[in-house]
Protein backbone atom coordinates (compact mmCIF):
# COMPACT_ATOMS: atom_id res chain seq x y z
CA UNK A 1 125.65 107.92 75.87
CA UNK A 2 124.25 106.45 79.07
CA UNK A 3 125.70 103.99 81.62
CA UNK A 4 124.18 100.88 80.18
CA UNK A 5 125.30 101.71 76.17
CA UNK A 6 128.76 102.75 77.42
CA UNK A 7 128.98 99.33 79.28
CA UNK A 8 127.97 97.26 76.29
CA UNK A 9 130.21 99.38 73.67
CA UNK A 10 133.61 97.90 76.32
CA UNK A 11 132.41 94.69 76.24
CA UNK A 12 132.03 94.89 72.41
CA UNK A 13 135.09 96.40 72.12
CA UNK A 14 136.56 93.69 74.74
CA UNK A 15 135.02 90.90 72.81
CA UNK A 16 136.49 92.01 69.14
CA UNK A 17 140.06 92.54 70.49
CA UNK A 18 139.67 89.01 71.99
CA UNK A 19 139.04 87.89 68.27
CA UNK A 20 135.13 87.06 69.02
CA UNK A 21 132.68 87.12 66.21
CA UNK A 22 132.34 90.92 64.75
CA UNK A 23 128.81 89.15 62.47
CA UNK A 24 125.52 88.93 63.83
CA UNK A 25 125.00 86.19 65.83
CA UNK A 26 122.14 83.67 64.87
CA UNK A 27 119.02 82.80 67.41
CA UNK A 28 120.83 80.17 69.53
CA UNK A 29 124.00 82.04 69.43
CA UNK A 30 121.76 85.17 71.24
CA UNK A 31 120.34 82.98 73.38
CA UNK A 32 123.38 81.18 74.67
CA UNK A 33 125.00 84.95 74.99
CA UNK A 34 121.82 85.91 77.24
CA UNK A 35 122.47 83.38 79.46
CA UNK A 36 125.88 83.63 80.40
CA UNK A 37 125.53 87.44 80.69
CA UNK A 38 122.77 86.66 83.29
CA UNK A 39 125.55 84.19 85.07
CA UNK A 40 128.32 86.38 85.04
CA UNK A 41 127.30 89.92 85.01
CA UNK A 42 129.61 93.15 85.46
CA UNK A 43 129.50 94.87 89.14
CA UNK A 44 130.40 97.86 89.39
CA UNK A 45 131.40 99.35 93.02
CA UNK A 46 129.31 101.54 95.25
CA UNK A 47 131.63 104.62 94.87
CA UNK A 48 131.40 104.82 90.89
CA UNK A 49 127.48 104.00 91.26
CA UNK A 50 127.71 107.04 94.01
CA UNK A 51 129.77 108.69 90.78
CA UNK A 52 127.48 107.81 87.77
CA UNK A 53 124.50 108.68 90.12
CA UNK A 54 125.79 112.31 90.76
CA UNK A 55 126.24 112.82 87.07
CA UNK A 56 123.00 111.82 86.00
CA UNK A 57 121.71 114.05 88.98
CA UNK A 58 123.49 116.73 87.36
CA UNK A 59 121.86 116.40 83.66
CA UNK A 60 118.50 117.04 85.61
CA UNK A 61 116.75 120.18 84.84
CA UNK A 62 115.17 121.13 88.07
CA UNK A 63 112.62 123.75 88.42
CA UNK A 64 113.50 127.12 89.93
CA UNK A 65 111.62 128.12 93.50
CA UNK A 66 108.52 130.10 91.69
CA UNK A 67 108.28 127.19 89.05
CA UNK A 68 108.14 124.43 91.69
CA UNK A 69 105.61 126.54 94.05
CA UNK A 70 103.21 126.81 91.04
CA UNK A 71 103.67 123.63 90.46
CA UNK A 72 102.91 122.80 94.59
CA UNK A 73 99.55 124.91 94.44
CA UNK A 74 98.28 123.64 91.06
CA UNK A 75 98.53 119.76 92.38
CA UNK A 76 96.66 120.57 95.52
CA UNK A 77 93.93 122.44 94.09
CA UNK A 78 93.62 119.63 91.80
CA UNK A 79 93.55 117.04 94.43
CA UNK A 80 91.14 119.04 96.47
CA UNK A 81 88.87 119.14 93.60
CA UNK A 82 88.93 115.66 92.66
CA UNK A 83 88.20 114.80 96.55
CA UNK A 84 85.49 117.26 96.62
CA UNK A 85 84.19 115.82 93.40
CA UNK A 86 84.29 112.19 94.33
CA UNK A 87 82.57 112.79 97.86
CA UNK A 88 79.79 114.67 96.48
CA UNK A 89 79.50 111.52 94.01
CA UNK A 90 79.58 109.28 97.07
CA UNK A 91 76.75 111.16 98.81
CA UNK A 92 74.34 111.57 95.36
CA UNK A 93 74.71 107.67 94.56
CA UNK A 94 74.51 106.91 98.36
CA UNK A 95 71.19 108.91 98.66
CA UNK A 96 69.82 107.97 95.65
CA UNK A 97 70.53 104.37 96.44
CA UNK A 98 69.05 104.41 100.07
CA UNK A 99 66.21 106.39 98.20
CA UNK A 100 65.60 103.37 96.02
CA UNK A 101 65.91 100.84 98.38
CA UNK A 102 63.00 102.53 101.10
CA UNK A 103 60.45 102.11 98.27
């Protein structure tokens, strides 16, 4: 369950043991609830964002050293390719262009 679920699960559970409605709400009713949850919203403090962000960093599954190098080479090859192939283009349609226009 992520941050923004287990926020809306207290504030459902905060609402129903405050006796609000437990149906579904009808079109205005939504609407109405939008709004005053864009007034009024829940901060939360820097140290448990510095908390909720270490967790999350911790569910990451980062690459080990020989996974991230191949990673490394394979994007600059590509990007030296793709340069290489789009300046070659340049020079073809450049030449051919200039070629055109001495006629």
């Amino acid at each position: 369950m992520n941050r923004e679920q287990r926020r809306l699960q207290q504030r459902e559970e905060r609402r129903q043991e405050a006796g609000g409605q437990t149906a579904r709400p009808t079109a205005t009713a939504r609407a109405q609830q939008a709004a005053a949850r864009v007034e009024k919203r829940e901060r939360t403090s820097f140290k448990q964002y510095l908390r909720e962000v270490r967790q999350e960093m911790g569910k990451v599954a980062w690459p080990d050293r020989r996974t991230l190098l191949t990673y490394t080479v394979v994007s600059l090859i590509t990007t030296v390719f793709f340069t290489a192939l789009t300046s070659g283009l340049d020079f073809v349609f450049k030449t051919g262009v200039v070629e055109i226009l001495n006629r």
